[in-house]
Protein backbone atom coordinates (compact mmCIF):
# COMPACT_ATOMS: atom_id res chain seq x y z
CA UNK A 1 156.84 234.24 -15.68
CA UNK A 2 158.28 230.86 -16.54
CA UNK A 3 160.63 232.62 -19.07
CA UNK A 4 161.71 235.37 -16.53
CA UNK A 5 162.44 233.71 -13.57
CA UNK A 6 163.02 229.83 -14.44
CA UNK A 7 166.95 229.28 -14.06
CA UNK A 8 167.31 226.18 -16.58
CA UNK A 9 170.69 224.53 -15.82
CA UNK A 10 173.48 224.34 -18.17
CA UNK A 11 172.69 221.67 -21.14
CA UNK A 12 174.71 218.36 -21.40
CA UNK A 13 176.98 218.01 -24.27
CA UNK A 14 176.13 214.32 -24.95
CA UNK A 15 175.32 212.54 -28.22
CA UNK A 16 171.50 212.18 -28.89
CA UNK A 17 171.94 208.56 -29.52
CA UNK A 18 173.27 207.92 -25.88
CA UNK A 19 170.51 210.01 -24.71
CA UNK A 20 167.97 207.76 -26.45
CA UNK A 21 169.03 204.59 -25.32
CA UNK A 22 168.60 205.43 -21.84
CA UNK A 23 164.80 205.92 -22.11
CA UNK A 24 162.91 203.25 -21.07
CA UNK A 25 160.83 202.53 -24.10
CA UNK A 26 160.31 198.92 -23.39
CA UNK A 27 158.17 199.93 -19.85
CA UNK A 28 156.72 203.04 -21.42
CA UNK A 29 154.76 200.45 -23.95
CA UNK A 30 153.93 197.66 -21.17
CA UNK A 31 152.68 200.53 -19.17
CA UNK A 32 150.78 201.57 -21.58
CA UNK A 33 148.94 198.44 -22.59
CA UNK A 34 147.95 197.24 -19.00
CA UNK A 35 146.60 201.09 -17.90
CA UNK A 36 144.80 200.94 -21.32
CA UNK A 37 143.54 197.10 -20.04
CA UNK A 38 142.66 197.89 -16.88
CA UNK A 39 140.35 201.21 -17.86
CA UNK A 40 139.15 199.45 -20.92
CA UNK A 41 138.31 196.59 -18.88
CA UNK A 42 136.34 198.36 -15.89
CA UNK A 43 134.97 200.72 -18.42
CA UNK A 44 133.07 197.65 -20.25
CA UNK A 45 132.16 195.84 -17.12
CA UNK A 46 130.66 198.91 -15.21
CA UNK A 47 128.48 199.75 -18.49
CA UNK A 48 127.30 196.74 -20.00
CA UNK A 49 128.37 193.49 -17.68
CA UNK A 50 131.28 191.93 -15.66
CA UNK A 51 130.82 188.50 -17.21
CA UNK A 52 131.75 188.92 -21.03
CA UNK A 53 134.61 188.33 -22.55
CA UNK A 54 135.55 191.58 -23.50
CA UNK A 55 135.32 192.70 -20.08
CA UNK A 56 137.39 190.42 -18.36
CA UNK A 57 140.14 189.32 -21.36
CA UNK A 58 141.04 192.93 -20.72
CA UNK A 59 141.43 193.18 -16.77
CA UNK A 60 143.46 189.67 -17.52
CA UNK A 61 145.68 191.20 -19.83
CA UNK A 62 146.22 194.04 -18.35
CA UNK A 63 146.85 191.87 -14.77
CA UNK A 64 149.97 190.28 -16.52
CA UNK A 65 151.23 193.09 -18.31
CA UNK A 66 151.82 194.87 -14.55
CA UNK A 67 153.92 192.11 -13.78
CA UNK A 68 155.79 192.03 -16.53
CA UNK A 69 156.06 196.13 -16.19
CA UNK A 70 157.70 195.76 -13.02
CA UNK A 71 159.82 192.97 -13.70
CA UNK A 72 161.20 195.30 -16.97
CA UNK A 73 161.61 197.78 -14.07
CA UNK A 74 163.47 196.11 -11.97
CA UNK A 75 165.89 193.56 -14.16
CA UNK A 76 165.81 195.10 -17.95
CA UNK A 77 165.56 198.99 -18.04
CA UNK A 78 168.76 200.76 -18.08
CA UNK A 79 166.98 203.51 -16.46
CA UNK A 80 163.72 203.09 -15.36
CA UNK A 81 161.33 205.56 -14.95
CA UNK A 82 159.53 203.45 -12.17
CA UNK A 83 162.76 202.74 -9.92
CA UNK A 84 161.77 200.29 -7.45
CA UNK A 85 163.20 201.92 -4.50
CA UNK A 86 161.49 204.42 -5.09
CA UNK A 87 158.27 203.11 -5.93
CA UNK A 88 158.45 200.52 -2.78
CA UNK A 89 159.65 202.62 0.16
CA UNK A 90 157.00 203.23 2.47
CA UNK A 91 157.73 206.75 3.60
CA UNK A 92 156.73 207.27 -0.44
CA UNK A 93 154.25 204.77 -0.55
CA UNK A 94 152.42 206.95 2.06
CA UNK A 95 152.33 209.90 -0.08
CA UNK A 96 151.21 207.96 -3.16
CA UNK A 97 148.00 206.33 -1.11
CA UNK A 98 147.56 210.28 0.18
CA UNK A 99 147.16 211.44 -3.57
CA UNK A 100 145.57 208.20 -5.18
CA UNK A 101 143.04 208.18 -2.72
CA UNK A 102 141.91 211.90 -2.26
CA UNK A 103 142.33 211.76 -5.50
CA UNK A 104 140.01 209.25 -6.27
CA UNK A 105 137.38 210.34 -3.52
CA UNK A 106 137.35 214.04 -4.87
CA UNK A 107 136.87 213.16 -9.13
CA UNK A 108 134.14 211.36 -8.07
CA UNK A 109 132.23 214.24 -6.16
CA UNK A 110 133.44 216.49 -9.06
CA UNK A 111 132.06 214.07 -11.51
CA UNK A 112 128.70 213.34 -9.95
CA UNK A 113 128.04 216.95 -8.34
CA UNK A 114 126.96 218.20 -12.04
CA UNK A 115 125.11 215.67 -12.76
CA UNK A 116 122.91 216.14 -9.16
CA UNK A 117 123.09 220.32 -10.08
CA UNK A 118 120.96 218.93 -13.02
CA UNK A 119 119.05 216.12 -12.44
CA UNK A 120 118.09 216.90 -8.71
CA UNK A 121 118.03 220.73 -8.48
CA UNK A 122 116.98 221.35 -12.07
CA UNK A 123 119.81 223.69 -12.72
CA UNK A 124 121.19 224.55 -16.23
CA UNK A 125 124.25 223.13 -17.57
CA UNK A 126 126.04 226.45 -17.15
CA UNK A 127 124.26 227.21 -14.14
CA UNK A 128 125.84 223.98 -13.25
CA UNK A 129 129.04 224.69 -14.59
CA UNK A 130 129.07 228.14 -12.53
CA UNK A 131 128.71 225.96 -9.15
CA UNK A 132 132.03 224.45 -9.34
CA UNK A 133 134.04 227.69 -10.34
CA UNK A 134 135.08 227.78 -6.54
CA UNK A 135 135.80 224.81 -6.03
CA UNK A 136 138.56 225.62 -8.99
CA UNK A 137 139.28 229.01 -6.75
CA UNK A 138 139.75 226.93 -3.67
CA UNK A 139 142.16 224.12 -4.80
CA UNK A 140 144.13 226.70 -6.84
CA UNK A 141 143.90 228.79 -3.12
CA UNK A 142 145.09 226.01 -1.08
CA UNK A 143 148.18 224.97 -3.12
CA UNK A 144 149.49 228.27 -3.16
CA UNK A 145 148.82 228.57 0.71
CA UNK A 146 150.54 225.43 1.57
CA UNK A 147 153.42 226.42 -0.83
CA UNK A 148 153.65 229.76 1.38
CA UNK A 149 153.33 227.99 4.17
CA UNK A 150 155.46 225.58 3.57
CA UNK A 151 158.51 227.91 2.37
CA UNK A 152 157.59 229.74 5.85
CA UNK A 153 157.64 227.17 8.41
CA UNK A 154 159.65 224.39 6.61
CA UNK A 155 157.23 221.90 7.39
CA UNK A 156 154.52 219.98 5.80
CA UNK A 157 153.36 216.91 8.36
CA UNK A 158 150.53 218.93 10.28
CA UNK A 159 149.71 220.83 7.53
CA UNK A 160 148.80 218.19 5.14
CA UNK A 161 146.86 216.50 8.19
CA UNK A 162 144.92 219.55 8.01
CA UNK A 163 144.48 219.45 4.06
CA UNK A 164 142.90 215.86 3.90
CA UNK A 165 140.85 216.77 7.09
CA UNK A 166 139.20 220.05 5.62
CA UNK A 167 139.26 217.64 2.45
CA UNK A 168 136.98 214.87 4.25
CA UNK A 169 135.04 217.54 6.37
CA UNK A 170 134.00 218.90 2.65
CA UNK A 171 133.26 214.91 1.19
CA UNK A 172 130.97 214.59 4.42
CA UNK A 173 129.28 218.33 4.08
CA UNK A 174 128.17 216.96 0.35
CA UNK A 175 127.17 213.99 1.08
CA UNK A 176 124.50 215.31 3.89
CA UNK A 177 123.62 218.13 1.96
CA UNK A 178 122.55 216.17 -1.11
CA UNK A 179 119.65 214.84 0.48
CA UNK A 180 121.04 211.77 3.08
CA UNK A 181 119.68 214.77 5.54
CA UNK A 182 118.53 217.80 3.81
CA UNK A 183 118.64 219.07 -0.05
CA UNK A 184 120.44 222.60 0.37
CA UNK A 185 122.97 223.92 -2.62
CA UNK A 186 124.51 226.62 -0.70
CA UNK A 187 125.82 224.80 2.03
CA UNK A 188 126.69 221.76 -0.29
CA UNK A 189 129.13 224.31 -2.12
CA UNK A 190 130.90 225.32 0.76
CA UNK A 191 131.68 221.87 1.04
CA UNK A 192 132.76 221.73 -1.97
CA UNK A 193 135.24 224.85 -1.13
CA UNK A 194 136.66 222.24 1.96
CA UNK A 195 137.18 219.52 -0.26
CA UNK A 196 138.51 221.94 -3.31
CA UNK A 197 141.34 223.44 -0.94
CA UNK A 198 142.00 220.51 1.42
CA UNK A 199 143.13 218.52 -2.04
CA UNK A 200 145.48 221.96 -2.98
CA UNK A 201 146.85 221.51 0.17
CA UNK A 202 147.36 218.14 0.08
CA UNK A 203 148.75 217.31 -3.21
CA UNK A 204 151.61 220.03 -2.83
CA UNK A 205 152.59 218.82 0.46
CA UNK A 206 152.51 215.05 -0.45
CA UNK A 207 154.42 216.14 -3.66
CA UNK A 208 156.92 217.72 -1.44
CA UNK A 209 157.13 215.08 0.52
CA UNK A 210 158.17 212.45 -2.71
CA UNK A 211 160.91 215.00 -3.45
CA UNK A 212 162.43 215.09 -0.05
CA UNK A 213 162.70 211.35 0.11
CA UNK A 214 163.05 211.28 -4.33
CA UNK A 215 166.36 213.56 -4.33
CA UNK A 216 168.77 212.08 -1.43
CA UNK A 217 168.12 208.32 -2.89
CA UNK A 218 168.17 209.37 -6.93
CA UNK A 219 171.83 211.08 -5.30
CA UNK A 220 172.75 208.19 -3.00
CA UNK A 221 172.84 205.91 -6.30
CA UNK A 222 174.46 208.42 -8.26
């Protein structure tokens, strides 16, 4: 499909060399080193203990090595990958928070839902496995609809209101189903189906939303 229909623009005729030293190594490697910090560090102090050294040398490190990742950003990288107009606007610092946080709220339900499959209602690992494959239906589902929709209407606000609202519906479906009020599987996978295609929705309309605001500033500045 990708071959078929994927119009790749014409190729520019510019020396490979030129081409290299506009990519921002130098931020690529700080980047790097404080994201591997920051999980190594949180990794080490949610498993064994927050006071040791090698849990919080690493959260330290990795604390300066931001800093010094957006100062490359903003006074040494020819091109940086992490412009900071882009990365402080708030019209796009809205649709970051919408996909860091549903993000974050949604792995964690997908992470610990197998484990209570398991542990709680005794089920298989496959049986377990076989739970989730709507949830993979549903996101896939809700993506596409809010791509349709979107190329439809021509408008995204209401509709990724809606996303993160079936999305939280779903979150709060689980968490009463998994015994804070009763124990029942069936209905806790139709929350899952809420949460699974609230998230589709969401992350293609909040994606949408970078590039609207992404494209007239990366043109304003040439």
């Amino acid at each position: 499909m990708v071959s078929v229909y994927l119009q790749v623009p014409e190729q520019e005729k510019e020396d490979w060399r030129v081409k290299l030293r506009r990519v921002d190594f130098l931020g690529a490697l700080v980047l790097i080193g404080a994201v591997f910090g920051a999980l190594f560090g949180l990794d080490r102090g949610s498993n064994v203990a927050w006071s040791i050294p090698i849990t919080y040398i690493p959260l330290a490190i990795s604390a300066v090595l931001f800093v010094i990742f957006g100062i490359v950003e903003v006074y040494v990288a020819a091109e940086p990958f992490a412009p900071s107009y882009i990365v402080t606007d708030p019209a796009m610092l809205s649709c970051y928070g919408c996909n860091f946080f549903s993000f974050a709220g949604w792995m964690a339900a997908c992470f610990y839902l197998p484990l209570y499959f398991q542990a709680v209602d005794g089920a298989s690992a496959t049986v377990s496995g076989l739970r989730l494959l709507p949830t993979i239906i549903a996101g896939t589902s809700g993506s596409l609809f809010s791509g349709l929709v979107m190329r439809w209407t021509g408008r995204y606000y209401w509709l990724t209101i809606a996303g993160y609202s079936s999305l939280t519906t779903g979150l709060v479906i689980i968490f009463l189903c998994s015994g804070a009020v009763v124990d029942n599987v069936p209905v806790l996978i139709i929350g899952t189906v809420f949460s699974a295609f609230g998230n589709g929705i969401g992350v293609t309309t909040t994606l949408i939303g970078l590039s609207k605001y992404i494209l007239p500033n990366v043109h304003d500045r040439g």
